[in-house]
Protein backbone atom coordinates (compact mmCIF):
# COMPACT_ATOMS: atom_id res chain seq x y z
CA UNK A 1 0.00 0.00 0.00
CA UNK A 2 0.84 3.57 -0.65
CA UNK A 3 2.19 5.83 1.97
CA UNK A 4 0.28 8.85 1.99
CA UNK A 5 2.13 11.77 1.44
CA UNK A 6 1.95 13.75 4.92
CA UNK A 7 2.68 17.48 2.95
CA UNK A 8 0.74 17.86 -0.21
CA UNK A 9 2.07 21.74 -0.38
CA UNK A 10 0.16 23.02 -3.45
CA UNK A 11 0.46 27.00 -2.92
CA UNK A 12 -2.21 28.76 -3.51
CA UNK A 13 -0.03 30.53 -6.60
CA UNK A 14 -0.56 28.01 -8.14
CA UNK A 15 -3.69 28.18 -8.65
CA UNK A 16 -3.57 31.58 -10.64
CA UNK A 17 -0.07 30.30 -12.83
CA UNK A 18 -1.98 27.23 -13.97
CA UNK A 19 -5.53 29.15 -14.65
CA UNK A 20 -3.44 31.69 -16.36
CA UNK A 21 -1.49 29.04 -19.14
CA UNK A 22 -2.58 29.18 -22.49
CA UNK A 23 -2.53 25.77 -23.97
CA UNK A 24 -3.73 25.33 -27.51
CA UNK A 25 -5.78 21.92 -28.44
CA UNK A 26 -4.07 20.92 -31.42
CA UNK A 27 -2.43 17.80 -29.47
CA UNK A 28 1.08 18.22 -31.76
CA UNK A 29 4.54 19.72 -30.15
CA UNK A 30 4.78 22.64 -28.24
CA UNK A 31 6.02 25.95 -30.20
CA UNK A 32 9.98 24.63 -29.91
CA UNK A 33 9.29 21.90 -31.89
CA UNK A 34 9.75 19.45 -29.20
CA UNK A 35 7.37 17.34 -27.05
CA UNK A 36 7.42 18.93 -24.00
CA UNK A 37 7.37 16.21 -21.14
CA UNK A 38 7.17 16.35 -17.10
CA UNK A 39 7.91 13.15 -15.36
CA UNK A 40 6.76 13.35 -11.28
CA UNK A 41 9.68 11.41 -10.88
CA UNK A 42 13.21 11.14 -11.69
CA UNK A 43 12.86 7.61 -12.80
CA UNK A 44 10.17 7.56 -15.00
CA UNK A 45 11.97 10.88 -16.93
CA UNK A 46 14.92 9.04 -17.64
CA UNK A 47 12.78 6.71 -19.50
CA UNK A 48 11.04 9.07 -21.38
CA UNK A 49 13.63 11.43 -21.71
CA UNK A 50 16.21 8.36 -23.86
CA UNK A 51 12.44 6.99 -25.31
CA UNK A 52 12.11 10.70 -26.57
CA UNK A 53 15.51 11.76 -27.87
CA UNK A 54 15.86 14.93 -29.66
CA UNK A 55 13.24 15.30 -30.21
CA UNK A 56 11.56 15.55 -26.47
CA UNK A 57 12.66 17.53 -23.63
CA UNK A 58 11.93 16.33 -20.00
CA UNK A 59 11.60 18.02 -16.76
CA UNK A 60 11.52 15.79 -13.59
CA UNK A 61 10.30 17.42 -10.53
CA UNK A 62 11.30 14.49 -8.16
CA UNK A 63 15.04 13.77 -8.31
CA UNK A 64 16.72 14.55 -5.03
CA UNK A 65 18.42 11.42 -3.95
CA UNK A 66 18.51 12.06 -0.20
CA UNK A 67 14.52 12.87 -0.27
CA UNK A 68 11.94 10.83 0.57
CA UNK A 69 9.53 11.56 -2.24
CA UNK A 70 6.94 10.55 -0.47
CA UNK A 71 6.65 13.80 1.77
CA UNK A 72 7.18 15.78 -1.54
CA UNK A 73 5.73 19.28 -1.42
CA UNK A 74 5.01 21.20 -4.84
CA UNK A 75 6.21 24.32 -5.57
CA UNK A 76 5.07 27.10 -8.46
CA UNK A 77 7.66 26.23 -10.47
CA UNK A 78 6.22 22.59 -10.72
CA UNK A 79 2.91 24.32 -11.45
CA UNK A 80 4.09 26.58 -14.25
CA UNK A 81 5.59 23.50 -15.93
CA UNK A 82 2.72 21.22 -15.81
CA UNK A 83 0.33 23.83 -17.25
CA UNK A 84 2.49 24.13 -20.27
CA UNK A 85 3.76 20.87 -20.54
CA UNK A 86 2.47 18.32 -23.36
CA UNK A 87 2.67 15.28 -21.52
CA UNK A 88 2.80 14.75 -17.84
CA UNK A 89 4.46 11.53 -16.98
CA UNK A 90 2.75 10.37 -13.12
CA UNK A 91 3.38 7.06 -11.35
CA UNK A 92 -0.21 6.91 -10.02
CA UNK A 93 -1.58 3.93 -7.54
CA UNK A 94 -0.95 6.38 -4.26
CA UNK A 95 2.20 7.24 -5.10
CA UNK A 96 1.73 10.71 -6.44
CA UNK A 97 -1.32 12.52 -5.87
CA UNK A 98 -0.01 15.87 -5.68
CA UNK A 99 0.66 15.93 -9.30
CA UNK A 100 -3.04 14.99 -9.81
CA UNK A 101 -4.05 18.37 -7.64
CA UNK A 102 -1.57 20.19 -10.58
CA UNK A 103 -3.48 18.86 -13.69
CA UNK A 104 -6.64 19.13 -12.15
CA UNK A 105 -5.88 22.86 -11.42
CA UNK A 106 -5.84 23.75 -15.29
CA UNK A 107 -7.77 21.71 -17.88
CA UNK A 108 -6.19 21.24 -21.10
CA UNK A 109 -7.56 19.88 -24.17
CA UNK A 110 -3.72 19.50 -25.83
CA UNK A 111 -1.99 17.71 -22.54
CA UNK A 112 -1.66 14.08 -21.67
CA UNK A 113 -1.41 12.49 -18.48
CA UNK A 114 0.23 8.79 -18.94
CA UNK A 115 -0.11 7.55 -15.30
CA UNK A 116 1.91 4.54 -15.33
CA UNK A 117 -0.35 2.47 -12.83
CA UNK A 118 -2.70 2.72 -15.73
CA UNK A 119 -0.81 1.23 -17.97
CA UNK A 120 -0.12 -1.63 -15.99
CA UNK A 121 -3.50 -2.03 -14.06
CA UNK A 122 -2.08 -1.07 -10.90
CA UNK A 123 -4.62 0.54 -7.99
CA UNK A 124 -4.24 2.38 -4.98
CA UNK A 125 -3.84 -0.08 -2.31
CA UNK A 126 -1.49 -2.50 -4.62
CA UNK A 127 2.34 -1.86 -3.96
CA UNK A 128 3.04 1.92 -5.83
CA UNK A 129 6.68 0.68 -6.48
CA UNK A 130 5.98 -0.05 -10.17
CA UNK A 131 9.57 1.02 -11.86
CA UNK A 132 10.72 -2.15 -9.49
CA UNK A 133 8.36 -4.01 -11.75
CA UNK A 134 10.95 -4.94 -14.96
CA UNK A 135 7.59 -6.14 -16.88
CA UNK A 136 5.93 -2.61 -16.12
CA UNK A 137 8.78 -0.87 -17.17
CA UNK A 138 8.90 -2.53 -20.75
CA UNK A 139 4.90 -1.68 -20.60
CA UNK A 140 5.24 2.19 -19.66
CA UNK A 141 7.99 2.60 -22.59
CA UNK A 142 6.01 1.23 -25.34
CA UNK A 143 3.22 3.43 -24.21
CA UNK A 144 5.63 6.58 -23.79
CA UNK A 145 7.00 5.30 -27.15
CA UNK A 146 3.30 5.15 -28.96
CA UNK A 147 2.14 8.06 -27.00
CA UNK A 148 5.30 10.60 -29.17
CA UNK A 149 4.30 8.85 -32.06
CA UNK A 150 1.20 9.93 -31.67
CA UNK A 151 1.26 13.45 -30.93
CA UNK A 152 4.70 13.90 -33.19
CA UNK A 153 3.79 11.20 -36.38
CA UNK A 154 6.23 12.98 -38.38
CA UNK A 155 9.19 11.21 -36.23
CA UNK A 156 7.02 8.05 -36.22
CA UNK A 157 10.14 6.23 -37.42
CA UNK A 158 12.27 8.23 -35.19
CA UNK A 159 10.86 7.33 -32.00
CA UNK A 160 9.89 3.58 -32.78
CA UNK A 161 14.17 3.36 -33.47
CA UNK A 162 14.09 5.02 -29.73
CA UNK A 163 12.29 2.26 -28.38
CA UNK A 164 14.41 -0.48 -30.00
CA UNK A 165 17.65 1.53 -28.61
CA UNK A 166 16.09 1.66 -25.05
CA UNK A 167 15.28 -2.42 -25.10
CA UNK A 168 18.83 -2.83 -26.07
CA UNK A 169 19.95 -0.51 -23.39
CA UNK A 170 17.90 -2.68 -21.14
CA UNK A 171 19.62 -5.66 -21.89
CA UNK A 172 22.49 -5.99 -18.82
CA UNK A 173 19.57 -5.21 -16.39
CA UNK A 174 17.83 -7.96 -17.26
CA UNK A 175 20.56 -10.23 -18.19
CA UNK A 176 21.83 -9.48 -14.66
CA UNK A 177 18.23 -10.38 -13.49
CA UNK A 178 18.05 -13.60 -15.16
CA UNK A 179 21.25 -14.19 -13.89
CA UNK A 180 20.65 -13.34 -10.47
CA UNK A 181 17.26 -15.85 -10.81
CA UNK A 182 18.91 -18.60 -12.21
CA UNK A 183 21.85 -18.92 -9.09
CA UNK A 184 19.54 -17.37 -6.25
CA UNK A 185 16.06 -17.95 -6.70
CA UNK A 186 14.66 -19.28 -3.50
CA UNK A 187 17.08 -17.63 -1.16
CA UNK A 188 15.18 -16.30 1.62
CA UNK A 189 15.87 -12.65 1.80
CA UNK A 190 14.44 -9.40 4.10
CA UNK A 191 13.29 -5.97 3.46
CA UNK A 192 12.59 -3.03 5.39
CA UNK A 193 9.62 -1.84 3.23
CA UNK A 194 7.77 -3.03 -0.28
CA UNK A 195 9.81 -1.23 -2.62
CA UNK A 196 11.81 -4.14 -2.95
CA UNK A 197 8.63 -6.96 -3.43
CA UNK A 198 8.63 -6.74 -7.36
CA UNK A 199 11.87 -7.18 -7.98
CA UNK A 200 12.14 -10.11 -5.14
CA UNK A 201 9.33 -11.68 -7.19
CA UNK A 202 11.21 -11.11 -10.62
CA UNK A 203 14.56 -12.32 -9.03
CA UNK A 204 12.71 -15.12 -7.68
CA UNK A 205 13.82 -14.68 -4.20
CA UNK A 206 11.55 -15.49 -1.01
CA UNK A 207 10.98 -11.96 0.86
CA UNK A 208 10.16 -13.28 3.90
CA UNK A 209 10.24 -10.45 6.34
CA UNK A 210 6.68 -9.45 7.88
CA UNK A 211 4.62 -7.94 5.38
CA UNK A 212 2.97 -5.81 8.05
CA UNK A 213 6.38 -4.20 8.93
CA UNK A 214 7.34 -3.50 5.20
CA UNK A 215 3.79 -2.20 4.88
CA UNK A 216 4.01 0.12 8.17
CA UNK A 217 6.95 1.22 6.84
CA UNK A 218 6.11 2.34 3.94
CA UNK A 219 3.02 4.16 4.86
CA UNK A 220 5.15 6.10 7.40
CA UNK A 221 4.11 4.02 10.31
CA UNK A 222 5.27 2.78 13.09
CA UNK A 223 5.26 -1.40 12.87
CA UNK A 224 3.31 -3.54 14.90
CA UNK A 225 5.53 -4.98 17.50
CA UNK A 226 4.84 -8.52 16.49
CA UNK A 227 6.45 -7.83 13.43
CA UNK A 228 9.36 -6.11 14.77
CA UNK A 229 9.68 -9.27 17.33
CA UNK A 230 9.32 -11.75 14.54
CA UNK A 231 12.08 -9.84 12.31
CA UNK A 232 14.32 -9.73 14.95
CA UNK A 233 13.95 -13.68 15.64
CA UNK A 234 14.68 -13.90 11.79
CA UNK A 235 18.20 -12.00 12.10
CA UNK A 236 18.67 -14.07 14.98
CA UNK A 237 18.12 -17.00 13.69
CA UNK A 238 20.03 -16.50 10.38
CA UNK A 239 17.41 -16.76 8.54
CA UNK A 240 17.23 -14.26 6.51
CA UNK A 241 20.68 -14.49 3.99
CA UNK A 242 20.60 -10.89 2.87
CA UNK A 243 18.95 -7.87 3.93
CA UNK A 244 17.63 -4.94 1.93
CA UNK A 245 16.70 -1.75 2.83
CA UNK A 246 15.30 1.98 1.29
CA UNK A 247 18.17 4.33 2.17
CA UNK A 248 15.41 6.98 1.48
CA UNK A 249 12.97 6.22 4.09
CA UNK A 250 14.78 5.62 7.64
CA UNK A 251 13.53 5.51 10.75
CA UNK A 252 14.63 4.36 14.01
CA UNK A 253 13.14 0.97 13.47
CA UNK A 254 14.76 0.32 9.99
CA UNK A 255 18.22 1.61 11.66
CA UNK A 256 18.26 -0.93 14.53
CA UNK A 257 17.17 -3.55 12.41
CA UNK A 258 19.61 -3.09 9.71
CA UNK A 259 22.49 -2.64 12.44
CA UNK A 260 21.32 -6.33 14.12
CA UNK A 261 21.66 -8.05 10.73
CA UNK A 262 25.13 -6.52 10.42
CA UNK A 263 26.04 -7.44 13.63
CA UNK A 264 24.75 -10.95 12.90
CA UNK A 265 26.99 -10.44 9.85
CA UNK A 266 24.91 -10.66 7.09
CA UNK A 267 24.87 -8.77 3.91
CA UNK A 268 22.99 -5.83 3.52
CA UNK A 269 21.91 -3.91 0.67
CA UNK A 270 20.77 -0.29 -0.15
CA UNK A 271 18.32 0.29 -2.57
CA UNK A 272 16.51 4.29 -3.22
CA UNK A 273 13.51 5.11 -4.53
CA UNK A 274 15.19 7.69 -7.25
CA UNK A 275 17.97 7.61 -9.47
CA UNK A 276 21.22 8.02 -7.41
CA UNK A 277 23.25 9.09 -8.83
CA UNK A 278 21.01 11.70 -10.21
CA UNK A 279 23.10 11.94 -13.50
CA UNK A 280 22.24 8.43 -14.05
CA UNK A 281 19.88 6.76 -16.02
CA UNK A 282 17.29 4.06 -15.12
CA UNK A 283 19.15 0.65 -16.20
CA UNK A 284 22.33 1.83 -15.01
CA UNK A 285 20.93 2.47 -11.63
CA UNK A 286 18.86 -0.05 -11.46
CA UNK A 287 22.17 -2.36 -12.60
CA UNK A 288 24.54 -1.29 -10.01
CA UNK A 289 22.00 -1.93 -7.83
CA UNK A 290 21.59 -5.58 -8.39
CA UNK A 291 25.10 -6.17 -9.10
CA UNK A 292 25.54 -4.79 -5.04
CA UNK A 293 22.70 -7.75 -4.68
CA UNK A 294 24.16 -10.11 -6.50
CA UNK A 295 27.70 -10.16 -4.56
CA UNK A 296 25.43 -9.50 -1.35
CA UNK A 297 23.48 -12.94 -1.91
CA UNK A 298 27.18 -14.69 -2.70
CA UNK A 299 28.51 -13.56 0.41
CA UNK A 300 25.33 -14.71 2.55
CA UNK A 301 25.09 -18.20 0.15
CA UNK A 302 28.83 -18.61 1.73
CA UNK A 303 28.29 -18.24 5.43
């Protein structure tokens, strides 16, 4: 389930910049003669930022690596650029309502809104963490992709050869996930919240930490202490082989927990919930990330 954000922070400035925006209707580029894209978050605009090329220019709002962008608050300057933006780019399923409170401030018959959850028939109340999802992300490019063809079907050709380069892009990410499933699947693994569940599940390792501490967690609440208990019998017990946690959403809890399984020696492993570096793009964070995993789940196959 989606954590909530606790500071929606739409100023009331807002307001007046989007009713202000003059969009025309004719559903083509803006006046530079590029798409002009916002992605909510940093992940989903390096996707459609190498989907788009040259011919798209992105502006993510959400890219601070040290943030949790769950508690993001919106400024004007995210306002001004979604009123006169062609497509906004929004996770959806929970994840991102305050971008919803932007478009809904200014109707426009020439924007679209791809909200990935959408795509991929993903609700509020399912896990939000769908760029952890490697079949979602192959299903939110080819609609980014077939969304620019649409609006721009004079680079029809253009972007389709965009597409092809991003699969190929793609491959290390998930040859390192097939990889990973073929010499690991099964291994019984822990995490501090949900953002890691989809890729567990493509990895095909057991998560078996409580789900109703990774879903405390990630709604910003405290766990019960049954599941804190019960985690802390799994460290003990060596259980759990490797441990992951979301560098981006901390807490006391997560801290002690993550400093037990180190002092129980066993491998932990960082994950965030945007691009880190920032100058990075999605498979090559997303790579370095499981090759960390990958040596982590060696180590802990060892002891």
């Amino acid at each position: 389930m989606a954590r909530m954000p606790r500071l929606v922070g739409v100023v009331v400035a807002a307001v007046a910049v989007l009713s202000s925006a003059a969009c025309s209707s004719t559903g083509g580029p803006s006046a530079s003669g590029a798409i002009e894209v916002v992605a909510a978050e940093s992940f989903w605009g390096s996707i459609a930022s190498q989907l788009g090329g040259t011919h798209v220019r992105v502006r993510t709002i959400v890219k601070d690596p040290t943030a949790d962008p769950h508690d993001y608050e919106s400024t004007s300057a995210d306002a001004r650029a979604v009123a006169t933006a062609d497509e906004v780019v929004v996770n959806g399923a929970g994840y991102d309502p305050w971008v919803d409170k932007l478009v809904s401030a200014n109707a426009s018959g020439k924007r679209g809104v791809v909200r990935i959850a959408d795509v991929v028939g993903a609700h509020v109340g399912d896990n939000p963490h769908l760029w952890y999802n490697p079949t979602f992300v192959g299903q939110a490019a080819d609609r980014l992709a077939a969304d620019y063809q649409r609006r721009d079907p004079a680079h029809r050709q253009y972007f389709a050869e965009r597409r092809t380069a991003f699969e190929e892009a793609l491959r290390p990410y998930h040859d390192l996930i097939a990889s990973i499933r073929s010499q690991y699947a099964g291994t019984e693994v822990g995490a501090t919240e949900t953002v890691f569940d989809y890729m567990a599940q493509a990895l095909g390792l057991d998560l078996v930490s409580p789900p109703a501490f990774m879903q405390a967690v990630a709604e910003g609440n405290d766990p019960p202490a049954a599941s804190v208990t019960d985690f802390q019998q799994q460290l003990a017990s060596n259980t759990i082989k490797v441990l992951v946690f979301n560098a981006q959403t901390a807490t006391a809890v997560t801290t002690n927990i993550k400093r037990q399984a180190q002092g129980r020696h066993i491998p932990t492993v960082a994950v965030t919930e945007t691009l880190q570096p920032t100058t990075a793009t999605f498979q090559a964070w997303q790579t370095a990330q499981l090759q960390v995993l990958q040596r982590a789940l060696a180590e802990g196959a060892a002891k």
